[in-house]
Structures are given as C-alpha cells and as structure tokens.
C-alpha atoms as a PDB file:
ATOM      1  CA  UNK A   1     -26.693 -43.967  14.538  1.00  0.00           C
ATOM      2  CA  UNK A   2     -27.699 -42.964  10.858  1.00  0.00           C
ATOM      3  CA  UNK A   3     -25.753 -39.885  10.954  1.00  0.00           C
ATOM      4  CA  UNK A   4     -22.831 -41.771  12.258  1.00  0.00           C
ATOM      5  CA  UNK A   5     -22.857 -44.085   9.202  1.00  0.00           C
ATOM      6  CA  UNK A   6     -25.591 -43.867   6.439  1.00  0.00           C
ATOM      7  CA  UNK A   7     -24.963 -47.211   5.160  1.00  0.00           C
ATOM      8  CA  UNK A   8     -26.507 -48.888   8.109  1.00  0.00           C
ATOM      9  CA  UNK A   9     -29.059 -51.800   7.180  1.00  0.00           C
ATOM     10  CA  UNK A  10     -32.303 -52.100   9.122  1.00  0.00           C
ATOM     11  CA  UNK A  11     -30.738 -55.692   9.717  1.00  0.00           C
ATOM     12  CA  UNK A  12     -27.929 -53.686  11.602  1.00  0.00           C
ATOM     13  CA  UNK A  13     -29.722 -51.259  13.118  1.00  0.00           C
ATOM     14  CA  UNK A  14     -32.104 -53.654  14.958  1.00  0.00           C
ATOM     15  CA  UNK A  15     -28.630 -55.648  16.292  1.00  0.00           C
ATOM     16  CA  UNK A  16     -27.036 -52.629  17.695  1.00  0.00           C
ATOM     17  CA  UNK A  17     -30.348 -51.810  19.715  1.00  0.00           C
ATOM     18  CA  UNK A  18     -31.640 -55.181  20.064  1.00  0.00           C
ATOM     19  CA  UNK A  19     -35.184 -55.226  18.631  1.00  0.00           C
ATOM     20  CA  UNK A  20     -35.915 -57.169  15.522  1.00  0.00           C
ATOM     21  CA  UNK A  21     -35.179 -56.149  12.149  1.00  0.00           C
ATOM     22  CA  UNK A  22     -39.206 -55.583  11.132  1.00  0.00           C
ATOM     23  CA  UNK A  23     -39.362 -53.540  14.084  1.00  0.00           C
ATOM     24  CA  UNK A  24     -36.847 -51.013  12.715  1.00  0.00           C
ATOM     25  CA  UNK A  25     -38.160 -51.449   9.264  1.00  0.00           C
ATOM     26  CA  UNK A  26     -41.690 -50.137  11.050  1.00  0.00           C
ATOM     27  CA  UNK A  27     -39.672 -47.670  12.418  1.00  0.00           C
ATOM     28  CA  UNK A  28     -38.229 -46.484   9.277  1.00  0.00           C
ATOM     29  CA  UNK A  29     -41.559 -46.337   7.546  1.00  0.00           C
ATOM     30  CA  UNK A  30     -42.851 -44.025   9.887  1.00  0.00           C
ATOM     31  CA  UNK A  31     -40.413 -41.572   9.630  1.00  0.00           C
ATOM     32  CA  UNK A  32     -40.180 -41.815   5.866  1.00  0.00           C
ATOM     33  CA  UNK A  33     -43.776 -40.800   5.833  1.00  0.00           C
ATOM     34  CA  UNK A  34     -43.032 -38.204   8.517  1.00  0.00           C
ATOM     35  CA  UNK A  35     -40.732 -36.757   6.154  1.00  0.00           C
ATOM     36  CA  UNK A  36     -37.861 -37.179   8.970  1.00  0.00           C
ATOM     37  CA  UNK A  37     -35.561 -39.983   6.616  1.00  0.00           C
ATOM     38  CA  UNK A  38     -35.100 -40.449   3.263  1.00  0.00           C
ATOM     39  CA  UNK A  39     -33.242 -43.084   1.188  1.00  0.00           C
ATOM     40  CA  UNK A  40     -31.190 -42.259  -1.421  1.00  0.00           C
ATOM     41  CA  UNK A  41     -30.415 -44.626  -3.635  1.00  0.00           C
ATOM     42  CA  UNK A  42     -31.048 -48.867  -3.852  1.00  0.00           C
ATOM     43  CA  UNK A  43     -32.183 -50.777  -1.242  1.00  0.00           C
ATOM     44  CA  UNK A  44     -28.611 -52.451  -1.149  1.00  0.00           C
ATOM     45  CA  UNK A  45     -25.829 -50.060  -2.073  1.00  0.00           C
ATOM     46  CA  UNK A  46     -27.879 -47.233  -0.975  1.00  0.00           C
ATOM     47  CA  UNK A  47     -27.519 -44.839   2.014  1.00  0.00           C
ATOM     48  CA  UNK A  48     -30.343 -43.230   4.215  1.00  0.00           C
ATOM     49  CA  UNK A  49     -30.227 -39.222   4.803  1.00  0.00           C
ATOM     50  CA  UNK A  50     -31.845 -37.891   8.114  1.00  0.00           C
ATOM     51  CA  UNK A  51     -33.662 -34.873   7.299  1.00  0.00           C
ATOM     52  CA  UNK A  52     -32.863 -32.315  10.511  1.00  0.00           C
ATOM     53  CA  UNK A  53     -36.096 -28.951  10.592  1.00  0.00           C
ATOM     54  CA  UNK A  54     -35.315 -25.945  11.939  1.00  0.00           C
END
C-alpha cells in the first residue's frame, strides 16, 4: 500500500485494512526501528519510503 502511494496517513492505512489507527502507528514503529520504513519529511506533508534488502 505504501509503495502504491507514499502519502498514506496511518489514519488511512488503518481504514483500508480495518484495524485502528494506533495499531498501524505500532506497526510503523516497528519497522522504523527494523530499519524496513523511513519517513521523509513532516509528519503532515511528508511521505514514507519502504526500504526493500537484497
């Protein structure tokens, strides 16, 4: 969904997939610190980058 459109709020992200909006932000978190997302940019305005290993 992120790669799709990096502009997605956690608040829409948790409506598409119907789980709350803390939820996602958990999920977020996680793979921040897993080094898996990154956000570029402000909170609002900004976009997230998904960070793909080889």
């Amino acid at each position: 969904m992120l790669l799709e459109d990096p502009m997605l709020s956690a608040t829409t992200v948790a409506t598409r997939i119907g789980i709350s909006s803390k939820a996602v932000e958990k999920h977020f978190a996680r793979l921040k610190a897993d080094g898996i997302l990154r956000r570029i940019g402000p909170d609002k305005g900004g976009r997230w980058e998904v960070i793909i290993k080889n």
